[in-house]
N, C-alpha and C. Protein backbone atom coordinates (compact mmCIF):
# COMPACT_ATOMS: atom_id res chain seq x y z
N UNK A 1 103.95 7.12 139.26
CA UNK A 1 103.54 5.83 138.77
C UNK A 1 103.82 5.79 137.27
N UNK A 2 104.43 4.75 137.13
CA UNK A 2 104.73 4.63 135.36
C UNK A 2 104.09 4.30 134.47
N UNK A 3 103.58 4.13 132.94
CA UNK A 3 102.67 3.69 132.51
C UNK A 3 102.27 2.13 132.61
N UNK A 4 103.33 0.88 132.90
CA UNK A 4 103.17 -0.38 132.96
C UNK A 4 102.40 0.04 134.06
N UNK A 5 102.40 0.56 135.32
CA UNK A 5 101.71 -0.08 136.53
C UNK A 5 100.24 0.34 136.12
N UNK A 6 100.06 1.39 135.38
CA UNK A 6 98.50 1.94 135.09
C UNK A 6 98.04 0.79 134.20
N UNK A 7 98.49 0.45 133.36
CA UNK A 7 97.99 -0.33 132.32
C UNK A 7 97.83 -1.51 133.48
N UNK A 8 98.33 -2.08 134.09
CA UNK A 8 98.57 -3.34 134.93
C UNK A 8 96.92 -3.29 135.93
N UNK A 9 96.77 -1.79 136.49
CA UNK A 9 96.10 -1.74 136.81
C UNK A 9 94.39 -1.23 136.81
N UNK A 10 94.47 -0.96 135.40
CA UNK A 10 93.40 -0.94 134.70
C UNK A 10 92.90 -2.65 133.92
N UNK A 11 93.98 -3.11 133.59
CA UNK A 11 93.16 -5.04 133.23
C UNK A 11 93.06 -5.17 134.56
N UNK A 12 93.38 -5.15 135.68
CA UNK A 12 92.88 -5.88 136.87
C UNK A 12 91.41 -5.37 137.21
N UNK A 13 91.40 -3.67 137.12
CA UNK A 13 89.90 -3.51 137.61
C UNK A 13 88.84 -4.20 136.34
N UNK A 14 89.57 -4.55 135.38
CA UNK A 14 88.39 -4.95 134.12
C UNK A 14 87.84 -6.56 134.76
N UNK A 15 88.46 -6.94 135.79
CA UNK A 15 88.02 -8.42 136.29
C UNK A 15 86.92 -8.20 137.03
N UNK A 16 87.04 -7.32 137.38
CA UNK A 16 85.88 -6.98 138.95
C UNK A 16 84.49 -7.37 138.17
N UNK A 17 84.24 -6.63 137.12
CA UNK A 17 82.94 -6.80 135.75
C UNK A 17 82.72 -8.05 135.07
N UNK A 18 83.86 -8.68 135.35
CA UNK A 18 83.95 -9.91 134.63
C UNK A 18 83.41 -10.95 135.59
N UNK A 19 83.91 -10.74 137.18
CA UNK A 19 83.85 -12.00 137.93
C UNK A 19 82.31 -11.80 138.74
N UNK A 20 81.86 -10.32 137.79
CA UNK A 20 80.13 -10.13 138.83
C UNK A 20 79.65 -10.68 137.59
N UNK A 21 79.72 -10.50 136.19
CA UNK A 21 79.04 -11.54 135.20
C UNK A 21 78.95 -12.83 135.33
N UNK A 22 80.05 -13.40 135.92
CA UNK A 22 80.31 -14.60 135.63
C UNK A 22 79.68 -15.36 136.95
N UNK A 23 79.73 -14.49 137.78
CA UNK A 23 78.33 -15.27 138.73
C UNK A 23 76.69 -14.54 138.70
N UNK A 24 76.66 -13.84 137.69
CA UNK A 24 75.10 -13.65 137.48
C UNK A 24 74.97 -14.83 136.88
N UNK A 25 76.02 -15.30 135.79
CA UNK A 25 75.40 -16.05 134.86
C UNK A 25 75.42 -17.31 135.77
N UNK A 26 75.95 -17.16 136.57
CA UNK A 26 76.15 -19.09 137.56
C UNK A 26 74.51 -18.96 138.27
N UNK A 27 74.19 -17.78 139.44
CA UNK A 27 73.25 -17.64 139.90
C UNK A 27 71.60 -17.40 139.58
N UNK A 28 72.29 -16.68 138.57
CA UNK A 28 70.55 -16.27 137.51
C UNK A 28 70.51 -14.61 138.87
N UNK A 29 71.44 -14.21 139.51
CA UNK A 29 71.21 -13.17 140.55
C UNK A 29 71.39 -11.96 140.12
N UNK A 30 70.97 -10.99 140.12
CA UNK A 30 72.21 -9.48 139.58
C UNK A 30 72.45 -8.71 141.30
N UNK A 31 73.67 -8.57 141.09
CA UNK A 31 74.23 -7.92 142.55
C UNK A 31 73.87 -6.31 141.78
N UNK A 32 73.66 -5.85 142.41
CA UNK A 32 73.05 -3.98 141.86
C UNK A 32 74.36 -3.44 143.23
N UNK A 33 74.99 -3.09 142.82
CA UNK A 33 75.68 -1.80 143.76
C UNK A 33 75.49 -0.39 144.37
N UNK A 34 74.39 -0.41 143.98
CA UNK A 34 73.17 0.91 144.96
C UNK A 34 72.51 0.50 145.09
N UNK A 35 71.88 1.29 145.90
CA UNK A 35 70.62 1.60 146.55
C UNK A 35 69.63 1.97 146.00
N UNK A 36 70.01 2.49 144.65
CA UNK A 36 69.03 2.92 143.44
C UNK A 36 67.85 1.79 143.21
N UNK A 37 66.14 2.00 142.94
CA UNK A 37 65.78 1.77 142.17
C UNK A 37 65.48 1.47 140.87
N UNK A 38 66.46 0.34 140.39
CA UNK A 38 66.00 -0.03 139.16
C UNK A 38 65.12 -1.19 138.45
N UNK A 39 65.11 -1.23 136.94
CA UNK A 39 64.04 -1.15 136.42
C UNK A 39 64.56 -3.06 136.67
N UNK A 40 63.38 -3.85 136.15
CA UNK A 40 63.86 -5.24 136.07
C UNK A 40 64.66 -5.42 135.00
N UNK A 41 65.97 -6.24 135.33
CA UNK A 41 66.69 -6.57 134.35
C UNK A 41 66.63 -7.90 133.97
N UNK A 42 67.00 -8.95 132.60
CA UNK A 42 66.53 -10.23 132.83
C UNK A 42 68.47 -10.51 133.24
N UNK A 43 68.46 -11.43 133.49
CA UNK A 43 69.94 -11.67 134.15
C UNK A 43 70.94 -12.42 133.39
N UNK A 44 70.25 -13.36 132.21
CA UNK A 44 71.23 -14.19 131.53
C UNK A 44 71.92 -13.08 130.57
N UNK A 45 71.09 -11.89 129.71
CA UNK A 45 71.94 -10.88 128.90
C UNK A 45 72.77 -9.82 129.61
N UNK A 46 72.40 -9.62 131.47
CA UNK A 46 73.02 -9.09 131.87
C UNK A 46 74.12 -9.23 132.31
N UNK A 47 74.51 -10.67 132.29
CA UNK A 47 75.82 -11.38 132.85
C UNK A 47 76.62 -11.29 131.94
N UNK A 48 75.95 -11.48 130.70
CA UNK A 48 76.38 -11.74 129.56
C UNK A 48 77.73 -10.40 129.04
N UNK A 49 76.54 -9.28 129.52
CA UNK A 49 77.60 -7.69 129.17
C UNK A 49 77.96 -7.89 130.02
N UNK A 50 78.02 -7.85 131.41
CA UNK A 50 79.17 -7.72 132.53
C UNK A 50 80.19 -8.41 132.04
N UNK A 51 80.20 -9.73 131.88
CA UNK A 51 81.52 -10.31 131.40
C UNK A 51 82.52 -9.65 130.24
N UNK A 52 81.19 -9.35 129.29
CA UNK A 52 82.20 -8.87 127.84
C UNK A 52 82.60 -7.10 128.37
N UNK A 53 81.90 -6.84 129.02
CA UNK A 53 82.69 -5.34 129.17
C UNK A 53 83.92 -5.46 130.00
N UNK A 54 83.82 -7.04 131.13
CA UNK A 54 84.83 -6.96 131.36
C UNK A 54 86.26 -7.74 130.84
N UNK A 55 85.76 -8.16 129.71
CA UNK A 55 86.74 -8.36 128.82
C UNK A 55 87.33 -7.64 127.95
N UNK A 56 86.11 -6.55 127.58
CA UNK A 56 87.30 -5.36 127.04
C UNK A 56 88.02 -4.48 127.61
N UNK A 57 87.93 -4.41 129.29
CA UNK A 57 88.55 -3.76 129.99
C UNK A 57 89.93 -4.59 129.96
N UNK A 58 90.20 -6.03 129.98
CA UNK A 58 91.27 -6.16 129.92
C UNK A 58 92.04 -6.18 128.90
N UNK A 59 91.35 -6.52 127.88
CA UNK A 59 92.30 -6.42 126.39
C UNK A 59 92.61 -5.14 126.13
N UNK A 60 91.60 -4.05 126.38
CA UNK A 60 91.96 -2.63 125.71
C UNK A 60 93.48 -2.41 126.46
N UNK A 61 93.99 -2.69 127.96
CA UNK A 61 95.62 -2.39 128.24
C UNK A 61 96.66 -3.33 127.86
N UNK A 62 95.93 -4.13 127.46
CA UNK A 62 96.98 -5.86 126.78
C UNK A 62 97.59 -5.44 126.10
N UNK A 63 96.25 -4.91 124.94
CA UNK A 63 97.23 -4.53 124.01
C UNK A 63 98.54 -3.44 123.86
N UNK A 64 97.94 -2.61 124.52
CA UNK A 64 99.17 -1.32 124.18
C UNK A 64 100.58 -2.09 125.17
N UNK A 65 100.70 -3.31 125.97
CA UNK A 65 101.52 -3.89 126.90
C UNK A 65 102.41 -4.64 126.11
N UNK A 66 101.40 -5.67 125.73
CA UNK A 66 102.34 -6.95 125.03
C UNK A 66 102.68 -6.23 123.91
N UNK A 67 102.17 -5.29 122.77
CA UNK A 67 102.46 -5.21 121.36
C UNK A 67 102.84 -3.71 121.28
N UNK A 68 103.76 -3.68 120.42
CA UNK A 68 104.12 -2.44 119.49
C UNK A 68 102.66 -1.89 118.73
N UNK A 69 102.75 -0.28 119.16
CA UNK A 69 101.76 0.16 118.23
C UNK A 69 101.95 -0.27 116.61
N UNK A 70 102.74 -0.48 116.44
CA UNK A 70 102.64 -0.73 114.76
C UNK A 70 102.52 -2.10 113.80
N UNK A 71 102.50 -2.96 115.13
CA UNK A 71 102.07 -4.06 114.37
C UNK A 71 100.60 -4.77 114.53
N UNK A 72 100.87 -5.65 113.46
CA UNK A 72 99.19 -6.08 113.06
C UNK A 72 98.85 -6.44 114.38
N UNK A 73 98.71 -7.44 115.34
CA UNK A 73 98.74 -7.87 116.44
C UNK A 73 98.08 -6.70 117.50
N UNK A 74 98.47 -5.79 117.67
CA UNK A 74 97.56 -4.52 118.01
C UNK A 74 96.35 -4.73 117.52
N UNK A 75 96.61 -4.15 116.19
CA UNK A 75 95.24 -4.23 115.83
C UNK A 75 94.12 -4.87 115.67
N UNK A 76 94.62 -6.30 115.70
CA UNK A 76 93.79 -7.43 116.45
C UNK A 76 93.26 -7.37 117.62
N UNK A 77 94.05 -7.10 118.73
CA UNK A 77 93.19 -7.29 119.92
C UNK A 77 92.75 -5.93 120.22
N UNK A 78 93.05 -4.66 119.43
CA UNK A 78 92.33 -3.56 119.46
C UNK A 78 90.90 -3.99 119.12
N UNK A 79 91.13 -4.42 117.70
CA UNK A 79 89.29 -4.07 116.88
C UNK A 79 89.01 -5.41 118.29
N UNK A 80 89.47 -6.51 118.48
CA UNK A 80 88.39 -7.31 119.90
C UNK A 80 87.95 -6.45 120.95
N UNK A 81 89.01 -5.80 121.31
CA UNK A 81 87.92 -4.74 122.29
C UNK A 81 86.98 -4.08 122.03
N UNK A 82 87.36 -3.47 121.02
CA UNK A 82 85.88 -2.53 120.29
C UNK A 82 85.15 -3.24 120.29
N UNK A 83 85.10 -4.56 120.23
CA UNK A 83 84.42 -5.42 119.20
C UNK A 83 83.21 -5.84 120.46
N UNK A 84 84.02 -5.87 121.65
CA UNK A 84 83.23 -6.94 123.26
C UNK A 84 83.03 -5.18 123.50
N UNK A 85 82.92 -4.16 123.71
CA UNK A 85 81.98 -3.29 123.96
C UNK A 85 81.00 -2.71 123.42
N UNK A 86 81.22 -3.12 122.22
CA UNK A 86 79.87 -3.41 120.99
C UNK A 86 78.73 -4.09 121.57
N UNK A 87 79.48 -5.43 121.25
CA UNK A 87 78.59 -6.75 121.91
C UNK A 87 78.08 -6.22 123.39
N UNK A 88 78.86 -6.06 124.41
CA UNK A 88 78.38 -5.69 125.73
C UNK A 88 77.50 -4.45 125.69
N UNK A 89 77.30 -3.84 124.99
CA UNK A 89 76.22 -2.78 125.14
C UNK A 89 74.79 -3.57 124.37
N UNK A 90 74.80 -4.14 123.09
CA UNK A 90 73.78 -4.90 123.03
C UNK A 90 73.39 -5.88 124.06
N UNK A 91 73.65 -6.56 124.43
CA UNK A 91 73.51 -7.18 126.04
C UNK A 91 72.66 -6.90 126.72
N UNK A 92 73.28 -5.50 127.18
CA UNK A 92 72.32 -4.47 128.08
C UNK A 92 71.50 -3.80 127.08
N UNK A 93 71.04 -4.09 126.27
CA UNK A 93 70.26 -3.20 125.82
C UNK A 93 69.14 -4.46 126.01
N UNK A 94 69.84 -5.52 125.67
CA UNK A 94 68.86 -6.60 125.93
C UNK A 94 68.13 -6.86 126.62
N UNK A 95 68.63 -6.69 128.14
CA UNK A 95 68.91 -7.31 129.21
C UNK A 95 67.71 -6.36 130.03
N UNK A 96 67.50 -5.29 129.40
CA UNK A 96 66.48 -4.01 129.30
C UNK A 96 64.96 -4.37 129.11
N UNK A 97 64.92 -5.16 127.88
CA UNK A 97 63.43 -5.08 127.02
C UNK A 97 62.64 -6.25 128.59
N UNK A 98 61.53 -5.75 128.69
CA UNK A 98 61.07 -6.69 129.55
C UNK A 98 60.52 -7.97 129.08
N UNK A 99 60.47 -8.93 130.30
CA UNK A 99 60.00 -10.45 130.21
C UNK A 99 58.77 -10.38 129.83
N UNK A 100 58.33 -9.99 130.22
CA UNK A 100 56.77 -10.19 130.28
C UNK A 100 55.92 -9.66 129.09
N UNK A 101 55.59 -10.20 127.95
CA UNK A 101 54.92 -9.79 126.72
C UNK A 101 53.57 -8.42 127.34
N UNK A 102 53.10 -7.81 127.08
CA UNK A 102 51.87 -6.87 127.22
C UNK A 102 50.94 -7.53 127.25
């Protein structure tokens, strides 16, 4: 497999995160993919990181696709990725603190 098809196929799995955000945020629902016990999450900051993590899943292979490492343009949609897994971890960190005051 060559590097275009990996890169090709690493932005595609970055949708999967994107299109379960993007219906938490439609539903107010969180789909949980185990069986695990977890803690309550509130759902609007959790949609919120699903989407942006899965937006940096797709920019982080964009870039090295469409652009030459050496131009500015890289480094644009580089620092955006950094930038939406930043943001997407505050999210969830958010998305953490509970509703309900003490």
């Amino acid at each position: 497999m060559d590097v275009t098809t990996t890169w090709v196929f690493l932005a595609a799995a970055g949708c999967v995160p994107a299109a379960l955000g993007i219906h938490t945020l439609a539903t107010g629902r969180i789909i949980i993919l185990s069986k695990r016990r977890r803690a309550k999450l509130r759902p609007r900051p959790y949609g919120l990181s699903q989407l942006l993590m899965g937006l940096c899943l797709v920019l982080r292979p964009l870039s090295s696709v469409v652009t030459s490492p050496l131009s500015a343009l890289y480094y644009v949609v580089l620092f955006a990725s950094v930038g939406c897994l930043v943001a997407a971890l505050s999210f969830l960190m958010a998305a953490m603190i509970p509703q309900d005051p003490p």
